[in-house]
N, C-alpha and C. Protein backbone atom coordinates (compact mmCIF):
# COMPACT_ATOMS: atom_id res chain seq x y z
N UNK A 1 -43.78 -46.19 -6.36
CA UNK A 1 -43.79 -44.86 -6.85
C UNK A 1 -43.48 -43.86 -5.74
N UNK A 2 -43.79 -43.95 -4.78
CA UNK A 2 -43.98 -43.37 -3.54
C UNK A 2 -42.28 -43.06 -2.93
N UNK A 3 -41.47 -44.29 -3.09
CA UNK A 3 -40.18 -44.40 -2.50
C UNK A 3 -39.13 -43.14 -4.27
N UNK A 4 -39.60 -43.38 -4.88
CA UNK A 4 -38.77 -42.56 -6.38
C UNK A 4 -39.03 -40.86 -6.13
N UNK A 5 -40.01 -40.41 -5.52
CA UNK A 5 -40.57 -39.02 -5.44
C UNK A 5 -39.77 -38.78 -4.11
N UNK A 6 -39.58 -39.39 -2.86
CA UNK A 6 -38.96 -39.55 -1.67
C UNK A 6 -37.61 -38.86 -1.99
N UNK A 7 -37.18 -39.91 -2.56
CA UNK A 7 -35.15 -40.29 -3.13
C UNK A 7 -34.99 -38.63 -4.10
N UNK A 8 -36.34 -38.56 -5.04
CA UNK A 8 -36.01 -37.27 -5.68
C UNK A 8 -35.73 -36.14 -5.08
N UNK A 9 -36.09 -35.90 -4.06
CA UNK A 9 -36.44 -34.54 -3.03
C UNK A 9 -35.15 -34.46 -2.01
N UNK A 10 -34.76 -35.65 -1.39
CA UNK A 10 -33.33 -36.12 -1.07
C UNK A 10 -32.46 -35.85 -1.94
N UNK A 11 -32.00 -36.07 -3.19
CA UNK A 11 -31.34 -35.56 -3.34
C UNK A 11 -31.37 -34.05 -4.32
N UNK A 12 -32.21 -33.77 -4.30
CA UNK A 12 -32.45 -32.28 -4.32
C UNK A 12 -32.07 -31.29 -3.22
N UNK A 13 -32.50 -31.42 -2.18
CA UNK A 13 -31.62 -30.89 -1.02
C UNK A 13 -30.19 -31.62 -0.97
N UNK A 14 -29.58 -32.68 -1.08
CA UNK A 14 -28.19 -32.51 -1.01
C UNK A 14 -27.61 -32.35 -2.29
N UNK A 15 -28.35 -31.98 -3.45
CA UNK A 15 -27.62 -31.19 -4.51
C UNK A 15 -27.50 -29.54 -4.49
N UNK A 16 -28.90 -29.30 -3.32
CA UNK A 16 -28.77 -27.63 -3.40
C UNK A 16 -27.92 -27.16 -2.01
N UNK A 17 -27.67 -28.45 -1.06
CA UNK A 17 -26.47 -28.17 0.09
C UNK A 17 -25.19 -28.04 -0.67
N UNK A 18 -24.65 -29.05 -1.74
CA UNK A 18 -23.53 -29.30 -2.25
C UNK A 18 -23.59 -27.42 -3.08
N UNK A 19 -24.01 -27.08 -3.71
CA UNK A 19 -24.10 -25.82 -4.54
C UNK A 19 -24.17 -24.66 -3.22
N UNK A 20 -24.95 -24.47 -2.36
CA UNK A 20 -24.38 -23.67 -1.55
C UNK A 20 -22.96 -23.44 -0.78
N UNK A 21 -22.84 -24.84 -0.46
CA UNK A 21 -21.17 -24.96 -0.12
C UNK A 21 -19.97 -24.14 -0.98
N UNK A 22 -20.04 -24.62 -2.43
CA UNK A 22 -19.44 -24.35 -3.29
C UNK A 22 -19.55 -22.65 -3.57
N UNK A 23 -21.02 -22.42 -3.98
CA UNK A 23 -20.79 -20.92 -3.71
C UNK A 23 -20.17 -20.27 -2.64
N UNK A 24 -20.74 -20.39 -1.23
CA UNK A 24 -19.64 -19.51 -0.16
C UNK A 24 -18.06 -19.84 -0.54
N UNK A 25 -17.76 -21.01 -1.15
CA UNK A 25 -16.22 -20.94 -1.19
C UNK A 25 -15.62 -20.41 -2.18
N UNK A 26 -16.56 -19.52 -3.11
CA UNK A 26 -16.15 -18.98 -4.43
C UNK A 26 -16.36 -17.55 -3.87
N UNK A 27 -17.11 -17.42 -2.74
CA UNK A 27 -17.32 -15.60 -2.20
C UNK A 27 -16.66 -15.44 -1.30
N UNK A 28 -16.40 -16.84 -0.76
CA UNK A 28 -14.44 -16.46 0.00
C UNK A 28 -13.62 -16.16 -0.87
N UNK A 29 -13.40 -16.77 -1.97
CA UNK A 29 -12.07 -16.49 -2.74
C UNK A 29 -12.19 -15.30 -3.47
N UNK A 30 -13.64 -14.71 -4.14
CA UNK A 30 -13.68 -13.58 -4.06
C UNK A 30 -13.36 -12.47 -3.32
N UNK A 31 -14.10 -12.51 -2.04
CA UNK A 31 -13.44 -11.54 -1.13
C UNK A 31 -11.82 -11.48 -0.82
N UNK A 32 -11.49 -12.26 -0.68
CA UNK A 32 -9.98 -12.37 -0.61
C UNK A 32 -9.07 -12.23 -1.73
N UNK A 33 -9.75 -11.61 -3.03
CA UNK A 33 -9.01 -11.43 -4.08
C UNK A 33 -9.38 -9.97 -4.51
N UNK A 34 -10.40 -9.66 -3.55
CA UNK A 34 -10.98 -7.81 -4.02
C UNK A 34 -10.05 -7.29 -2.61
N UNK A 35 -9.65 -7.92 -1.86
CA UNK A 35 -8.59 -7.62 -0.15
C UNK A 35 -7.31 -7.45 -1.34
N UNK A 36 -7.15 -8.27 -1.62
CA UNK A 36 -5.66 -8.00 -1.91
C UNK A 36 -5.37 -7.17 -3.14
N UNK A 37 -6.39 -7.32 -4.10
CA UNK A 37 -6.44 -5.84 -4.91
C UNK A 37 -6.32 -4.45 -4.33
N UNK A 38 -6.79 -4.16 -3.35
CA UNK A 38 -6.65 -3.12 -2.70
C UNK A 38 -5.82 -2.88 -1.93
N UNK A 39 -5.21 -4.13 -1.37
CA UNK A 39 -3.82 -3.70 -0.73
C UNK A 39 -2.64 -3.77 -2.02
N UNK A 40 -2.91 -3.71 -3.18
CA UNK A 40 -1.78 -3.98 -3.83
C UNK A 40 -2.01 -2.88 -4.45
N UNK A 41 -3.23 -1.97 -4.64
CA UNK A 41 -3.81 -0.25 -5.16
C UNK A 41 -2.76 0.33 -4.26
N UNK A 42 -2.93 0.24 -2.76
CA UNK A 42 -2.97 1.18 -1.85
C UNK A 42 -0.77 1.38 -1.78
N UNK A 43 -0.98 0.37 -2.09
CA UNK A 43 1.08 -0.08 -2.03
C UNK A 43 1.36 0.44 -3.46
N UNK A 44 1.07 -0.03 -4.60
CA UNK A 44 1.45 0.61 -5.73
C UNK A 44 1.32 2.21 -5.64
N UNK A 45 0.60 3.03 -4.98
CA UNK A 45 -0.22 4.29 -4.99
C UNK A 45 1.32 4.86 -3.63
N UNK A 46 1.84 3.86 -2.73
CA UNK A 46 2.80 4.55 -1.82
C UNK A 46 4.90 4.24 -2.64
N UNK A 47 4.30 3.40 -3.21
CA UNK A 47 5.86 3.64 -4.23
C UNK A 47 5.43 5.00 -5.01
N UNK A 48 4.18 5.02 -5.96
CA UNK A 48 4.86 6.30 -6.64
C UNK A 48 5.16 7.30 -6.15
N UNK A 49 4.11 7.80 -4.34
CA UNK A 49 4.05 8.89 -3.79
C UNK A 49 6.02 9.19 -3.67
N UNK A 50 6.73 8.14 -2.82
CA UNK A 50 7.56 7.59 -2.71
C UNK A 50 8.63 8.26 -3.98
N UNK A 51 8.50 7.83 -5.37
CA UNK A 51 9.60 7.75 -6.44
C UNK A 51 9.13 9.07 -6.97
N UNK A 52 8.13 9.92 -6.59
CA UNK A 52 7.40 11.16 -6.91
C UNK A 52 8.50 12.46 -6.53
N UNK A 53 8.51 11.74 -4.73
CA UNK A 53 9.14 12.76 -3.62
C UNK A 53 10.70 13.08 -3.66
N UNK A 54 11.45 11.59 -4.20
CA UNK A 54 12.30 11.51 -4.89
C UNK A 54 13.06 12.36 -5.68
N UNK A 55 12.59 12.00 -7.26
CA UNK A 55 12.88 12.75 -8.04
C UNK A 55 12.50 14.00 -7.83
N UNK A 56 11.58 14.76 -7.51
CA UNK A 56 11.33 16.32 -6.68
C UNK A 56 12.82 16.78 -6.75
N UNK A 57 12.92 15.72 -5.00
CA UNK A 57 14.59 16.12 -4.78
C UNK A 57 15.73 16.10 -5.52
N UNK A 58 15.73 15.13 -6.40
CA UNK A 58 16.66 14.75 -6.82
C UNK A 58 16.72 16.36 -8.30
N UNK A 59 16.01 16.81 -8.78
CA UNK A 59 15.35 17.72 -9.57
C UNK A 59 16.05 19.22 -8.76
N UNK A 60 15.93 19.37 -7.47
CA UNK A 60 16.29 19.89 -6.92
C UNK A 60 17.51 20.52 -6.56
N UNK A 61 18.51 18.91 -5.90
CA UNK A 61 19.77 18.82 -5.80
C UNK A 61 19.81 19.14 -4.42
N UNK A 62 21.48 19.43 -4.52
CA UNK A 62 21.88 19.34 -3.39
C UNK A 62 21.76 20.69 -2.52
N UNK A 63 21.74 21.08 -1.44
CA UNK A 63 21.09 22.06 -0.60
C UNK A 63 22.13 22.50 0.40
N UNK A 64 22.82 22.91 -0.35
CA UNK A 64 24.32 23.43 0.47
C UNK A 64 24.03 24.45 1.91
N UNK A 65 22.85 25.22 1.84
CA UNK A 65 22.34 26.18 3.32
C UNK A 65 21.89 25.12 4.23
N UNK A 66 21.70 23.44 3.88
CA UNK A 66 21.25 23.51 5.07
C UNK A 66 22.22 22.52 5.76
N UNK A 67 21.98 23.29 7.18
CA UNK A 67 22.72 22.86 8.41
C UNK A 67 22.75 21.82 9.56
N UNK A 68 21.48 21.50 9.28
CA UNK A 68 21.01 20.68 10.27
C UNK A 68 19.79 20.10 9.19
N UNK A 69 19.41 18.39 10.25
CA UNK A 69 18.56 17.64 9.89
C UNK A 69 16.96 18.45 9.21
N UNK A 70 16.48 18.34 7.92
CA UNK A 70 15.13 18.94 7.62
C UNK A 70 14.26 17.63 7.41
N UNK A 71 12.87 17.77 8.35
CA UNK A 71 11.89 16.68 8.09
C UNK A 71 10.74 17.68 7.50
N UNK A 72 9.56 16.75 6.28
CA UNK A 72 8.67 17.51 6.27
C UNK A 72 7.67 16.56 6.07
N UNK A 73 6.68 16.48 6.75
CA UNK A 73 5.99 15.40 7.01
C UNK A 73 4.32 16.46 6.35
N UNK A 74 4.19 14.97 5.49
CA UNK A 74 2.40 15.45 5.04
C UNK A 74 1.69 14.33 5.50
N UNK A 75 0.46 14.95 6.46
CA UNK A 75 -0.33 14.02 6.95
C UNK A 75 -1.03 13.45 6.23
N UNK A 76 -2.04 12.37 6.66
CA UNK A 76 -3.04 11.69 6.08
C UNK A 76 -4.17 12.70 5.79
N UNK A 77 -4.70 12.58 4.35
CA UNK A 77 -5.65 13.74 3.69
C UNK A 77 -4.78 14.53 3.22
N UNK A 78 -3.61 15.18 3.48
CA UNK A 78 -2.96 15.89 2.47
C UNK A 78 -2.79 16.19 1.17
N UNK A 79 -1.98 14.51 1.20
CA UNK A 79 -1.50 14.57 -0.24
C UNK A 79 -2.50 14.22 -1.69
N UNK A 80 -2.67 15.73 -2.56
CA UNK A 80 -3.58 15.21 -3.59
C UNK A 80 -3.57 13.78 -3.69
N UNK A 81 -5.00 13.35 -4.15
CA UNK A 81 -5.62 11.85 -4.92
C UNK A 81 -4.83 10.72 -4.32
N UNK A 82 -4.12 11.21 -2.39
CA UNK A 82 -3.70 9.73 -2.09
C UNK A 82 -4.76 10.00 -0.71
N UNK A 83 -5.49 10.22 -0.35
CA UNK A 83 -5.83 10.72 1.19
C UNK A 83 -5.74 9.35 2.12
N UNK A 84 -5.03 8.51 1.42
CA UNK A 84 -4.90 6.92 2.54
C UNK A 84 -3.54 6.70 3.14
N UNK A 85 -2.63 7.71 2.50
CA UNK A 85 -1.39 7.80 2.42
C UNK A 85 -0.80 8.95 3.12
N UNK A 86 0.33 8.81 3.77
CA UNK A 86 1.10 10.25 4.33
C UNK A 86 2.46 10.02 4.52
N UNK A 87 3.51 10.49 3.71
CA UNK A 87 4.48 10.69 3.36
C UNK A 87 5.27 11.68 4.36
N UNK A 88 6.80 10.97 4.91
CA UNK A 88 7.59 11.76 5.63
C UNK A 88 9.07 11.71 4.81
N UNK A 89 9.68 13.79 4.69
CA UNK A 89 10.79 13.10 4.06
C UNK A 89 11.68 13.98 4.62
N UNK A 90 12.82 13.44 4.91
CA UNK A 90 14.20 14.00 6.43
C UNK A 90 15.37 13.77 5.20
N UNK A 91 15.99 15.20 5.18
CA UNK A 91 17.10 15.07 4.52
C UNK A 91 17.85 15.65 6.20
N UNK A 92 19.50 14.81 5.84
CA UNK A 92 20.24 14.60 7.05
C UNK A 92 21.69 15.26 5.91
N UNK A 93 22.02 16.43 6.33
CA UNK A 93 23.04 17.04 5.61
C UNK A 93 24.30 16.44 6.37
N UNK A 94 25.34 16.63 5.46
CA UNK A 94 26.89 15.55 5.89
C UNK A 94 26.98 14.16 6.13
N UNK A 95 26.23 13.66 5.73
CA UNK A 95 25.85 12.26 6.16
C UNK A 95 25.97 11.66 4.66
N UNK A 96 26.68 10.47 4.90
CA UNK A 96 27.56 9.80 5.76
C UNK A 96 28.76 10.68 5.75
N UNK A 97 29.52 11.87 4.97
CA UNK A 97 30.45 12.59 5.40
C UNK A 97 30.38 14.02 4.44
N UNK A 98 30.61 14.67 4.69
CA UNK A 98 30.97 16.61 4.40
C UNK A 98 30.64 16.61 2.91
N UNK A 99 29.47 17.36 2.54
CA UNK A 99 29.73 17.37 1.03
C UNK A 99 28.35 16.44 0.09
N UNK A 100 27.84 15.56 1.70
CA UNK A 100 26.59 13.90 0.95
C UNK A 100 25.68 14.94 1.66
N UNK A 101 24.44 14.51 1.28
CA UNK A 101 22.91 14.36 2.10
C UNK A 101 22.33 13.75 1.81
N UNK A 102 21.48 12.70 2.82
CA UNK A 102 21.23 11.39 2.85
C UNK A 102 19.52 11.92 3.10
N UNK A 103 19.10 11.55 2.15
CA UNK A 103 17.43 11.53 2.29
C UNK A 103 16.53 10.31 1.91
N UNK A 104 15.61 10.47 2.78
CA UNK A 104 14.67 9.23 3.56
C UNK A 104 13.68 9.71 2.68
N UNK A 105 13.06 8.79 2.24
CA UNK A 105 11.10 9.44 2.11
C UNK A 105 10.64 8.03 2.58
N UNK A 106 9.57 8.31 3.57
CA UNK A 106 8.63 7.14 3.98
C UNK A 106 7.18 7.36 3.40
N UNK A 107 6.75 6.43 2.90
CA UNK A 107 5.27 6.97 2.88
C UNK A 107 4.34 5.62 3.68
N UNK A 108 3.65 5.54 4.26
CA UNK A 108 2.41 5.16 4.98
C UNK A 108 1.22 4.89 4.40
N UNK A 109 -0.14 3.89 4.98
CA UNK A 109 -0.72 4.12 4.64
C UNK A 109 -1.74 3.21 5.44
N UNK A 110 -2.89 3.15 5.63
CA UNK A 110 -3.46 2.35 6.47
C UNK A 110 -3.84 2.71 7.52
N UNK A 111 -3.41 4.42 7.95
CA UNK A 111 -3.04 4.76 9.22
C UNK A 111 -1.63 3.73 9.93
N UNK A 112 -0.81 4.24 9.27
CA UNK A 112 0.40 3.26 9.94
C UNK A 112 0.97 1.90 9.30
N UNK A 113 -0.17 1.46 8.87
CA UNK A 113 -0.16 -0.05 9.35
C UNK A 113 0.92 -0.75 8.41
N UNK A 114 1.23 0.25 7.29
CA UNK A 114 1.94 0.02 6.26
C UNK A 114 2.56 0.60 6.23
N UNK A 115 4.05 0.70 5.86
CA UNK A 115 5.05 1.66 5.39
C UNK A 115 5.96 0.91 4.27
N UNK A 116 6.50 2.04 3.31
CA UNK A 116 8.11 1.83 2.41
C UNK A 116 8.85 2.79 2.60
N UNK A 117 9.51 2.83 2.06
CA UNK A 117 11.36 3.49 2.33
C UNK A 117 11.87 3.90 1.40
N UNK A 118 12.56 5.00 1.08
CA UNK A 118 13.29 4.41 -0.34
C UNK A 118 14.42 5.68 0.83
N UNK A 119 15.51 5.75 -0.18
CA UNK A 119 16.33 6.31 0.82
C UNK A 119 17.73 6.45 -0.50
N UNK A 120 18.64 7.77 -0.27
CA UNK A 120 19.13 8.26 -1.53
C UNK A 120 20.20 8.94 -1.09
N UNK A 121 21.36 9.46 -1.99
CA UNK A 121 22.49 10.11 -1.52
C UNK A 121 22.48 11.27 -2.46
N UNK A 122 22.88 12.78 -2.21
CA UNK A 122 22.96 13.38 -2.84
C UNK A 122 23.97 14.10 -2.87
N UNK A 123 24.82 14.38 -3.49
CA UNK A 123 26.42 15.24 -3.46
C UNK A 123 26.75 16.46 -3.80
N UNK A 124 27.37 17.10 -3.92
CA UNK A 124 27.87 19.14 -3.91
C UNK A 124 27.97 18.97 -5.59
């Protein structure tokens, strides 16, 4: 009787080692699936800033006064309901020739650590 109560308790601790194991590897895969939700918030959230700044311009048109390169850069905290994000956008008049303007919008986010691009032609 003595050796059955022993064996029970044995494997009671290596049934409640085996279940702890298993949990930490389910709160790894958790954590690493609430990480990449948020980097995929924070990236979805810098395309629209991105296709936002865009169409603006594009709404706009073309900007025949200007003469030279215009950048206008909004820092981090700026931009309404993105404050993780900061958007730079450089229109480059005549480019690629007399008549185009070639505009950039970058937006950021991470402090840096992230960036996209989108980049556009606009004509007279």
């Amino acid at each position: 009787m003595c050796g059955s109560k022993g064996s029970t308790l044995v494997e009671a601790v290596i049934a409640t080692a085996l279940l702890a194991i298993v949990l930490l590897g389910f709160a790894g895969v958790a954590t690493v699936g609430v990480r990449g939700a948020a980097v995929g918030q924070k990236m979805t959230t810098a395309i629209a800033l991105a296709r936002d700044k865009m169409e603006e311009i594009r709404l706009k048109g073309y900007r025949p006064q200007l003469a030279a390169s215009d950048t206008v850069i909004e820092p981090y905290g700026t931009i309404p309901y993105a404050p993780y994000h900061a958007r730079r956008t450089v229109i480059h008049p005549h480019q690629p020739i007399v008549g185009l303007q070639t505009i950039t919008v970058t937006v950021s986010w991470d402090h840096d650590g992230h960036d996209i691009e989108f980049a556009t032609i606009v004509a007279e």
